[in-house]
C-alpha atoms as a PDB file:
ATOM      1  CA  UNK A   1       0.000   0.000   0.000  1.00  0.00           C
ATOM      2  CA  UNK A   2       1.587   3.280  -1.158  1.00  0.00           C
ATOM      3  CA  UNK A   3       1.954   5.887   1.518  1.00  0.00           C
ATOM      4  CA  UNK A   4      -0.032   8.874   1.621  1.00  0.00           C
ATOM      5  CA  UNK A   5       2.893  10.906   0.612  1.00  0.00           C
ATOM      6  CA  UNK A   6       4.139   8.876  -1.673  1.00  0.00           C
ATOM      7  CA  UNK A   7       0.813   8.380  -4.382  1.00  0.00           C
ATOM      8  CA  UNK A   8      -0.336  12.374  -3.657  1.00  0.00           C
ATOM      9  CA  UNK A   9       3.181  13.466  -4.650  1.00  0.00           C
ATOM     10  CA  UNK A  10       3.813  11.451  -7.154  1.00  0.00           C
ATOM     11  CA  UNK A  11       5.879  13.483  -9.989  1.00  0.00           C
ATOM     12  CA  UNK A  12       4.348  10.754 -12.943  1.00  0.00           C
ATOM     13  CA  UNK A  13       1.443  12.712 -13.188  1.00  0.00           C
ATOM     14  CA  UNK A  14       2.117  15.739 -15.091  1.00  0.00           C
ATOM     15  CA  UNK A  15       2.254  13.820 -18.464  1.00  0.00           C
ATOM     16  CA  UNK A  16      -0.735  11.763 -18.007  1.00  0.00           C
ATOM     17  CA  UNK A  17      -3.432  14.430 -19.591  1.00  0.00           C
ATOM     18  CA  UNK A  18      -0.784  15.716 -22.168  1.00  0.00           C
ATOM     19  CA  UNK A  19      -1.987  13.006 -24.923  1.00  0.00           C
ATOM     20  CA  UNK A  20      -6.093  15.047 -24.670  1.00  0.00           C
ATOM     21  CA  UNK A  21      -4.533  18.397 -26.416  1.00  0.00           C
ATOM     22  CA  UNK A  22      -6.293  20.285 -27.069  1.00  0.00           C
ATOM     23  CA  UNK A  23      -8.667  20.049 -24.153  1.00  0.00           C
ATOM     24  CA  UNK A  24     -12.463  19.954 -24.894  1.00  0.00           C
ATOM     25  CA  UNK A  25     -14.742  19.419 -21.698  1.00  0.00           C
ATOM     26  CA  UNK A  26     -14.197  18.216 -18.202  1.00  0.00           C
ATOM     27  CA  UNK A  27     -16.610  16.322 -16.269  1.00  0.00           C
ATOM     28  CA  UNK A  28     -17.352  16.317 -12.559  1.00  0.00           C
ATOM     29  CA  UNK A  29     -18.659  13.767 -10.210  1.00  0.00           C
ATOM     30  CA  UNK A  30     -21.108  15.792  -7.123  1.00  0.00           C
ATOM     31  CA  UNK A  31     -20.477  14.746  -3.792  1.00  0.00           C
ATOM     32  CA  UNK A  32     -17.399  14.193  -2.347  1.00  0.00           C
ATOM     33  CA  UNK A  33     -15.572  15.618  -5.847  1.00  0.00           C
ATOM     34  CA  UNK A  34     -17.405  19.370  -5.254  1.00  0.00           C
ATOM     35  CA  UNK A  35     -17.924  19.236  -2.242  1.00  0.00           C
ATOM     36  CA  UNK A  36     -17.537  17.128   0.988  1.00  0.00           C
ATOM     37  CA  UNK A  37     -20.649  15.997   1.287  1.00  0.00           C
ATOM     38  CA  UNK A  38     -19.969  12.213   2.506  1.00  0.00           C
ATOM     39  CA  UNK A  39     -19.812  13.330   6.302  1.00  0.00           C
ATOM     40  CA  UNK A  40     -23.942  14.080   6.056  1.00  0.00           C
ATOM     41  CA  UNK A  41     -24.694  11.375   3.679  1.00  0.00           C
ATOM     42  CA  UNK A  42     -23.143   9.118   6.703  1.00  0.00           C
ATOM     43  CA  UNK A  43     -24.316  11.149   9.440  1.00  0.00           C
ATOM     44  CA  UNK A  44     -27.948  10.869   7.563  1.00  0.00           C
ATOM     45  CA  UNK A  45     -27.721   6.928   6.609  1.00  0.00           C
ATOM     46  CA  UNK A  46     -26.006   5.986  10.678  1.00  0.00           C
ATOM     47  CA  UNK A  47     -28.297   7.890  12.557  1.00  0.00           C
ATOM     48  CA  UNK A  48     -31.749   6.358  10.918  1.00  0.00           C
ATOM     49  CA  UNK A  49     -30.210   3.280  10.749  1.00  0.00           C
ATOM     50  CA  UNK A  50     -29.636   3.424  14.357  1.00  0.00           C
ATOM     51  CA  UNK A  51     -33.356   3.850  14.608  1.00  0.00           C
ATOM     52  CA  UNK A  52     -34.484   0.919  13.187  1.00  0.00           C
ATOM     53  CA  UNK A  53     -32.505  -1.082  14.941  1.00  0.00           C
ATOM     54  CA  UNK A  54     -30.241  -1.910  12.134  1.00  0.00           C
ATOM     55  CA  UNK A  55     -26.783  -4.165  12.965  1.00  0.00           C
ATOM     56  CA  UNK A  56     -28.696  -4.752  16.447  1.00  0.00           C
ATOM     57  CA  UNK A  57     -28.899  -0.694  17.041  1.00  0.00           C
ATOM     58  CA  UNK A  58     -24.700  -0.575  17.181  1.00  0.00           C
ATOM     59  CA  UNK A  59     -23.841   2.768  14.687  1.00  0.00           C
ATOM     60  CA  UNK A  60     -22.612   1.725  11.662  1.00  0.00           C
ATOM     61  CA  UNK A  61     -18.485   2.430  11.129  1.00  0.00           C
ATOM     62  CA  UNK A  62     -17.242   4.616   8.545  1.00  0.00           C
ATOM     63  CA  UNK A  63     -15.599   1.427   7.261  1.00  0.00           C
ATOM     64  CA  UNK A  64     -18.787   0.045   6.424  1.00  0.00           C
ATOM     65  CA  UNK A  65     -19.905   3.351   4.968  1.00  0.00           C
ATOM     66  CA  UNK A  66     -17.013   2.881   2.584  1.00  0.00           C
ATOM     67  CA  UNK A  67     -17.416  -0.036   1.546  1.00  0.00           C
ATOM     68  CA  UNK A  68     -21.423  -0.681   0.959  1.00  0.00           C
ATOM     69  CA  UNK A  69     -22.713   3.264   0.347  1.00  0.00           C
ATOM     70  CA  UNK A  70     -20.375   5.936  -0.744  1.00  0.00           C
ATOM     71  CA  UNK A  71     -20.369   6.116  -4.732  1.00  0.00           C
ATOM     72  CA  UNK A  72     -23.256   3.730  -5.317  1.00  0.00           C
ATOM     73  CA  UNK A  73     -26.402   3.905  -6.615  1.00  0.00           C
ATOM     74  CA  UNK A  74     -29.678   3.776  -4.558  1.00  0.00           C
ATOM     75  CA  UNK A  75     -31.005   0.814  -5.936  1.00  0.00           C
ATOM     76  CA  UNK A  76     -27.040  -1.072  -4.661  1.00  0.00           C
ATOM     77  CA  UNK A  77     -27.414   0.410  -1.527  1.00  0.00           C
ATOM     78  CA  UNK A  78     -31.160  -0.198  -0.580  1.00  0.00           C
ATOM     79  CA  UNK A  79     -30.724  -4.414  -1.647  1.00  0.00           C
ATOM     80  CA  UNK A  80     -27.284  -4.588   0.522  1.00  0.00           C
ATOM     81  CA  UNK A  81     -28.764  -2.745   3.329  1.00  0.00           C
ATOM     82  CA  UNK A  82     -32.650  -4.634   3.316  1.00  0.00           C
ATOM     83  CA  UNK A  83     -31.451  -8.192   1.137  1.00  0.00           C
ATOM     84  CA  UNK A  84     -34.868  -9.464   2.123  1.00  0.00           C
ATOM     85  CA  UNK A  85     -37.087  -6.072   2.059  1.00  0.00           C
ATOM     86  CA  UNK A  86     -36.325  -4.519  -1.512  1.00  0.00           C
ATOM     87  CA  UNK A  87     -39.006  -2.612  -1.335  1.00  0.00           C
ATOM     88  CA  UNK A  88     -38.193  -1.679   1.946  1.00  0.00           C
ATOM     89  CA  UNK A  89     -34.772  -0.701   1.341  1.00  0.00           C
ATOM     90  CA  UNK A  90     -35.682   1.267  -1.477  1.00  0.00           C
ATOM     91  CA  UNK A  91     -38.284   3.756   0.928  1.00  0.00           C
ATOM     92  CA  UNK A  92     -35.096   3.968   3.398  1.00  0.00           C
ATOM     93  CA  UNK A  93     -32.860   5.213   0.989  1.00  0.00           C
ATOM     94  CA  UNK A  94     -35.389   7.730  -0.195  1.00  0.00           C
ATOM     95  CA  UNK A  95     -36.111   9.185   3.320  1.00  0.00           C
ATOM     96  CA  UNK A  96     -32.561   9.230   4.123  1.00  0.00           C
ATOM     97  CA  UNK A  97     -32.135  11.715   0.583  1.00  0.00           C
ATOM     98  CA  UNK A  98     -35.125  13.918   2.348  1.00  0.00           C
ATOM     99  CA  UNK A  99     -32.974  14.309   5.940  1.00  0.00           C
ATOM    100  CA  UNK A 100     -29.237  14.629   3.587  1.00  0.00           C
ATOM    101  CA  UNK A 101     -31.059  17.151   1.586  1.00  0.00           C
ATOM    102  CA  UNK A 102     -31.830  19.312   4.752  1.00  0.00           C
ATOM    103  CA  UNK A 103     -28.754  18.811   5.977  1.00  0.00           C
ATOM    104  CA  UNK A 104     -26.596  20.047   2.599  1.00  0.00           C
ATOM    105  CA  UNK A 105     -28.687  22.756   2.762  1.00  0.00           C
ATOM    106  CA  UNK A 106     -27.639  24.041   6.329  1.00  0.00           C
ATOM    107  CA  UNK A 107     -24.061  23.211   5.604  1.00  0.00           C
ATOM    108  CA  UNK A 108     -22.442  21.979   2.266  1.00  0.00           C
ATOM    109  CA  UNK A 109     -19.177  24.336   0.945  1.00  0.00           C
ATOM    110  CA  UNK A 110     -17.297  23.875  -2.338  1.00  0.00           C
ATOM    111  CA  UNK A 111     -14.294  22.062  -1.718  1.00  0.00           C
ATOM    112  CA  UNK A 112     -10.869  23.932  -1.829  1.00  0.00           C
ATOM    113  CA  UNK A 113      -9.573  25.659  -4.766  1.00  0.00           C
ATOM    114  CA  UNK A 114     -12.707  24.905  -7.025  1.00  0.00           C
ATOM    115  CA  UNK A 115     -13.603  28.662  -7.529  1.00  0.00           C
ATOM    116  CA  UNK A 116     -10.063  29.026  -9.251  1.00  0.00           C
ATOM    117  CA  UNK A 117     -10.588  25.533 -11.305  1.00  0.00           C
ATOM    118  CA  UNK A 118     -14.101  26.877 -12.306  1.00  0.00           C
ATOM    119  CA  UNK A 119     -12.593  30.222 -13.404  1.00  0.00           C
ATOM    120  CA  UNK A 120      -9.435  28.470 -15.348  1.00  0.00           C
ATOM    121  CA  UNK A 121     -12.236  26.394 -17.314  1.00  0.00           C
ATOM    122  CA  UNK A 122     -14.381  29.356 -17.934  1.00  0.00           C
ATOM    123  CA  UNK A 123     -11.518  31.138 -19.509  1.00  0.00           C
ATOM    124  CA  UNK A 124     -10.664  28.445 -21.580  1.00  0.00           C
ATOM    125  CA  UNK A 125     -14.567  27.990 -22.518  1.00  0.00           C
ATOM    126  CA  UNK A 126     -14.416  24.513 -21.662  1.00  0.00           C
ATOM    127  CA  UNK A 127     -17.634  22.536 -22.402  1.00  0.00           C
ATOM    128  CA  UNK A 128     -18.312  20.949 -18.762  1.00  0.00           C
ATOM    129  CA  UNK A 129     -21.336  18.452 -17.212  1.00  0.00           C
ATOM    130  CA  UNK A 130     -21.954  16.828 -13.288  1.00  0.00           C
ATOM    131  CA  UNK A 131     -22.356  13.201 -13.284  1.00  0.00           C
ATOM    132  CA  UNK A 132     -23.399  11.845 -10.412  1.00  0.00           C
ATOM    133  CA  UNK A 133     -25.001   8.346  -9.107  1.00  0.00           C
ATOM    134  CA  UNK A 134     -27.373  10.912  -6.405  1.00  0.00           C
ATOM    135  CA  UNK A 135     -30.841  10.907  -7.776  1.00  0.00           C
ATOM    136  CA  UNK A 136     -31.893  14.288  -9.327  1.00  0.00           C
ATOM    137  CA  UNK A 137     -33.458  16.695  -6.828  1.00  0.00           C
ATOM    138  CA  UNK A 138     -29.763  15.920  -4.503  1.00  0.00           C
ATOM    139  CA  UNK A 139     -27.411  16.820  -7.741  1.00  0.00           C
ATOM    140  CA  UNK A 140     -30.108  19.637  -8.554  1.00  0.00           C
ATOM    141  CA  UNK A 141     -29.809  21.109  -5.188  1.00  0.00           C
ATOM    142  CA  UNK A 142     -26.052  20.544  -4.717  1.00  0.00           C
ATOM    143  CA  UNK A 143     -25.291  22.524  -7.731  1.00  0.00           C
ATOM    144  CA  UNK A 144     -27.616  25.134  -7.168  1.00  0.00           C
ATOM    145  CA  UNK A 145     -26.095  25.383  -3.322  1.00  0.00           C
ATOM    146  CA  UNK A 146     -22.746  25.703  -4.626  1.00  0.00           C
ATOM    147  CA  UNK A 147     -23.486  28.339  -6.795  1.00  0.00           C
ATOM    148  CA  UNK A 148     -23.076  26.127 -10.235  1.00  0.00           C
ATOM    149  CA  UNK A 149     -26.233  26.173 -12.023  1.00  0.00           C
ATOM    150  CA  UNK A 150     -24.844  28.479 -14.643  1.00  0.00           C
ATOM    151  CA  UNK A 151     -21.922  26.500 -15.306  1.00  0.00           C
ATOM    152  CA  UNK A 152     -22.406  22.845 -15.903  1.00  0.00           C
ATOM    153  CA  UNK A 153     -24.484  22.469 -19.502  1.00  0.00           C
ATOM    154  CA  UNK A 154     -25.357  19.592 -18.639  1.00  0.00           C
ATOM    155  CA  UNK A 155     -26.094  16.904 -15.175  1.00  0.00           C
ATOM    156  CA  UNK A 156     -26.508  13.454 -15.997  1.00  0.00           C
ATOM    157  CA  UNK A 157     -28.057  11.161 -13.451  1.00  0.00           C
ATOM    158  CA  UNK A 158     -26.580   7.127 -12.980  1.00  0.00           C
ATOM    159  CA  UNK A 159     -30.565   6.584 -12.346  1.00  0.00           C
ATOM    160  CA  UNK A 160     -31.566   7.563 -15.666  1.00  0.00           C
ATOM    161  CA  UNK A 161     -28.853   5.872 -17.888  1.00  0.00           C
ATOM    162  CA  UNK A 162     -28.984   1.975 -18.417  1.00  0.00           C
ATOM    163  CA  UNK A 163     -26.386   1.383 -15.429  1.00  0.00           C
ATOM    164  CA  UNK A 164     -25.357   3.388 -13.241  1.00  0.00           C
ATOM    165  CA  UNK A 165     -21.575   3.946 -12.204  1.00  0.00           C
ATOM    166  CA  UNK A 166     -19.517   1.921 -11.932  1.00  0.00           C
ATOM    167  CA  UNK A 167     -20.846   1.035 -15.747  1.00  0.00           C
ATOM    168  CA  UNK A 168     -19.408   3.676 -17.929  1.00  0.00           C
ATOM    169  CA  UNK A 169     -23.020   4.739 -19.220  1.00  0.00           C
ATOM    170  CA  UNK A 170     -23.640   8.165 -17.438  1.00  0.00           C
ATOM    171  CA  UNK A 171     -20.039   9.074 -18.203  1.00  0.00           C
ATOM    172  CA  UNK A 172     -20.491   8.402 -21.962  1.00  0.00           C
ATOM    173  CA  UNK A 173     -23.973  10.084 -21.941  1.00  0.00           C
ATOM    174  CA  UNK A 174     -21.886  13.033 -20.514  1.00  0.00           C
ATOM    175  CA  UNK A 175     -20.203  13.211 -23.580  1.00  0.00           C
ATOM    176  CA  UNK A 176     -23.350  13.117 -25.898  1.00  0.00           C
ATOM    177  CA  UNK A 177     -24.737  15.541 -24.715  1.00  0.00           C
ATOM    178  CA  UNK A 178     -21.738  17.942 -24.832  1.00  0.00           C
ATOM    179  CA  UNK A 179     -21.140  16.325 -27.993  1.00  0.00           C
ATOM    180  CA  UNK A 180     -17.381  16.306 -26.980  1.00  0.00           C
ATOM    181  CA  UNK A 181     -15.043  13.557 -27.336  1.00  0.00           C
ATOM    182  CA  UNK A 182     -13.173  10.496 -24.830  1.00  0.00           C
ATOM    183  CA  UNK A 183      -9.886  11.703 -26.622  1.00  0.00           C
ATOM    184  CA  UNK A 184      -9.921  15.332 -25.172  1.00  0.00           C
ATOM    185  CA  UNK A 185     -12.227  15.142 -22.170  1.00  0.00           C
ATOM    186  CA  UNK A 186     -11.267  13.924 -18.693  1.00  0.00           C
ATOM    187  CA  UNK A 187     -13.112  13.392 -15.096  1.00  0.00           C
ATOM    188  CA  UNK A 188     -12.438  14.096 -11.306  1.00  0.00           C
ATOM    189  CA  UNK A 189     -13.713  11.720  -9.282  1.00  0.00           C
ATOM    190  CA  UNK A 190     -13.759  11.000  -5.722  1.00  0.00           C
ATOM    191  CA  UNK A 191     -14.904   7.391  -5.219  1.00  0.00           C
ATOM    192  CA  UNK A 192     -13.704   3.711  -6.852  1.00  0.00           C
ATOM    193  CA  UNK A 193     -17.148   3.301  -8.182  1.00  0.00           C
ATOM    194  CA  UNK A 194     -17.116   6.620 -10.190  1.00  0.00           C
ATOM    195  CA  UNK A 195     -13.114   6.289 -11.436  1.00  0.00           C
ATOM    196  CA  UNK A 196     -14.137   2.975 -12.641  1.00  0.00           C
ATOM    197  CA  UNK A 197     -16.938   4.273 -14.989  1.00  0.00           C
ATOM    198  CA  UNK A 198     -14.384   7.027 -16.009  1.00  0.00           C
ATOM    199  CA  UNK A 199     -12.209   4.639 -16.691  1.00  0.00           C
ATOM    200  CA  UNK A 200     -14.241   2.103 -18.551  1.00  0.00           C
ATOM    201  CA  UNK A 201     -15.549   5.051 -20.525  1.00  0.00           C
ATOM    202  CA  UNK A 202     -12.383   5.870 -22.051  1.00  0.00           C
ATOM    203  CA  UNK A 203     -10.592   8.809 -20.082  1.00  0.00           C
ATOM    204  CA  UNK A 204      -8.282   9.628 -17.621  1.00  0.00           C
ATOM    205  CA  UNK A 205      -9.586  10.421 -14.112  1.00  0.00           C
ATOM    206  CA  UNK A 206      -8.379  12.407 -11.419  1.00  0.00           C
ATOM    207  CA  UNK A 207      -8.876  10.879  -8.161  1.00  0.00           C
ATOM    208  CA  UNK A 208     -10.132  13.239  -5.325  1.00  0.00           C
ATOM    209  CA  UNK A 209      -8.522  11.577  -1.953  1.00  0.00           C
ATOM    210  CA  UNK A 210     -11.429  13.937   0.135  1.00  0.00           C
ATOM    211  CA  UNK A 211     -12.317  10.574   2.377  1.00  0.00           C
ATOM    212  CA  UNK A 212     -11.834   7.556   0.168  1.00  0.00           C
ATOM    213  CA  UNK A 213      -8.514   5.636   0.779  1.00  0.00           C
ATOM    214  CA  UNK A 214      -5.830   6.242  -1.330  1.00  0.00           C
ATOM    215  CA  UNK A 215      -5.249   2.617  -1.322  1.00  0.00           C
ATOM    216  CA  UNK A 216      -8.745   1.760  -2.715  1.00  0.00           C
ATOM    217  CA  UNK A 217      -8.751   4.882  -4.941  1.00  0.00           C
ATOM    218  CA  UNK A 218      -5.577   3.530  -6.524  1.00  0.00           C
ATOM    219  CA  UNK A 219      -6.621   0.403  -7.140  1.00  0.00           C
ATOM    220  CA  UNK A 220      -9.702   2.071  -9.080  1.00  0.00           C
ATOM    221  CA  UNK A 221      -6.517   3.184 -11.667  1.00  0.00           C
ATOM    222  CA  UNK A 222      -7.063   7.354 -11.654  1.00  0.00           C
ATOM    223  CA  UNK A 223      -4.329   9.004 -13.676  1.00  0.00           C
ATOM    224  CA  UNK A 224      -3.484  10.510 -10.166  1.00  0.00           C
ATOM    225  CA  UNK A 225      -4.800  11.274  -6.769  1.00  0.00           C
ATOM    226  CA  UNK A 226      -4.934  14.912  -5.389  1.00  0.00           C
ATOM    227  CA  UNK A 227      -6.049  16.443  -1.817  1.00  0.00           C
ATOM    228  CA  UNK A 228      -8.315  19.372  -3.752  1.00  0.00           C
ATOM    229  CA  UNK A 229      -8.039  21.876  -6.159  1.00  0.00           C
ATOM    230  CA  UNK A 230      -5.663  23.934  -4.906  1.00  0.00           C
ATOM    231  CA  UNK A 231      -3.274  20.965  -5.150  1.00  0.00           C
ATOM    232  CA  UNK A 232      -0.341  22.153  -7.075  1.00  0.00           C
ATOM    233  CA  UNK A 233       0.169  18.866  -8.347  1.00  0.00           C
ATOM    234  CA  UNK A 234      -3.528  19.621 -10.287  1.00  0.00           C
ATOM    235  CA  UNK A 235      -1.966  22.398 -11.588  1.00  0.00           C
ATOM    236  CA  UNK A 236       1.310  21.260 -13.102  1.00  0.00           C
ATOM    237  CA  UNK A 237      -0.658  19.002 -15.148  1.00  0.00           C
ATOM    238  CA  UNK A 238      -2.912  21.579 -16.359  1.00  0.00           C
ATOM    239  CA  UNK A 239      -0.397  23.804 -17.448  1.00  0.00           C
ATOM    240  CA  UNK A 240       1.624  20.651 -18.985  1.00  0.00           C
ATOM    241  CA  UNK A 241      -1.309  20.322 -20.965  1.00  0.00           C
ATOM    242  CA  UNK A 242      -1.608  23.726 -22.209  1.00  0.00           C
ATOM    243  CA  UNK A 243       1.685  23.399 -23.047  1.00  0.00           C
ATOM    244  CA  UNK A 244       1.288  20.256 -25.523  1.00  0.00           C
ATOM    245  CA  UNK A 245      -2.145  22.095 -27.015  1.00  0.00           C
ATOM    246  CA  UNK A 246      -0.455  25.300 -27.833  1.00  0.00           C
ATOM    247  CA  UNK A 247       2.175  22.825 -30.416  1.00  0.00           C
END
């Protein structure tokens, strides 16, 4: 297992976007790749959980968080949760979305350095579209809290493609709909389950370590892993990649 020093810093990365010159859209994952949203989404999912009695009342760990919920879709969540109660599962999941919702709304911030990212692909006029596994009214609210209706042209929903992540549908839907291309597009990414449908769609991903192991992350294959967007590592690349456009 790589060290945490060792896979943020790791000086590889600058060439890995230089082959998509000249850059032609960026995509985004929501929560946990905008913001830091996964603290309420397991604050939300442990504390009703707790109050059904679920795992014999004991809180669920942030291990288990990890590993059955963050990333996933609804549907993946709600059978591993209720195996025996689909049904049931499935009107959990959507009253735990009602108390998150309430929740984002009281307290979600855009994580570090995205203002400056958002600017640098504004300048560039960038085509750009959320893809998220979160049904619609969370991504709907979450970009409309952080301010980024006006920018995305487009949000695709894992719910309303064929598969959701980790399938590369909603990331390849991304791209129809900006009519841009695999070859010049990549995606940031905070979870294995969304770097894998990057991935299997075609393009590089940059892997946001906001809670996710690095380990697990890695595993996923990102191009590299950064802390935010203020990570200067983020920036080498970008400017690498300028570089090999303006040829």
């Amino acid at each position: 297992m790589a060290s945490s020093a060792n896979s943020l810093n790791d000086s590889s990365s600058k060439s890995s976007l230089t082959k998509l010159a000249p850059l032609e859209a960026v995509l985004f994952d929501i929560d946990g790749t905008l913001c830091d949203s996964d603290p309420l989404h397991y604050y939300a999912f442990r504390e009703m959980l707790q109050e059904i009695g679920f795992n014999g009342g004991v809180p669920i760990t942030e291990e288990f968080f990890i590993d059955t919920v963050a990333g996933k879709h609804n549907d993946d969540i709600a059978l591993a949760l209720f195996p025996d109660d689909f049904q049931r599962g499935l009107k959990f999941v959507d009253d735990k979305e009602a108390l998150f919702r309430k929740l984002a709304a009281e307290q979600v911030k855009p994580l570090n350095g995205l203002d400056k990212l958002r600017k640098w692909i504004e300048d560039r006029g960038l085509k750009r579209a959320a893809v998220t596994n979160a049904p619609r009214a969370n991504a709907e609210l979450m970009v409309s809290l952080l301010g980024l209706s006006d920018f995305f042209q487009a949000v695709i929903i894992g719910g309303e493609c064929e598969h959701a992540k980790p399938h590369p549908d909603p990331y390849l839907k991304g791209l129809e709909a900006l009519k841009a291309s695999k070859d010049h597009t990549f995606v940031f990414e905070d979870s294995v389950s969304g770097i894998k449908a990057g991935v299997a769609a075609g393009m590089p991903v940059i892997g946001l370590a906001t809670r996710n192991p690095e380990h697990l992350l890695m595993e996923a294959k990102p191009a590299f892993l950064i802390k935010d967007y203020a990570d200067p590592k983020l920036w080498a690349a970008l400017e690498e990649l300028e570089k090999a456009g303006a040829h």
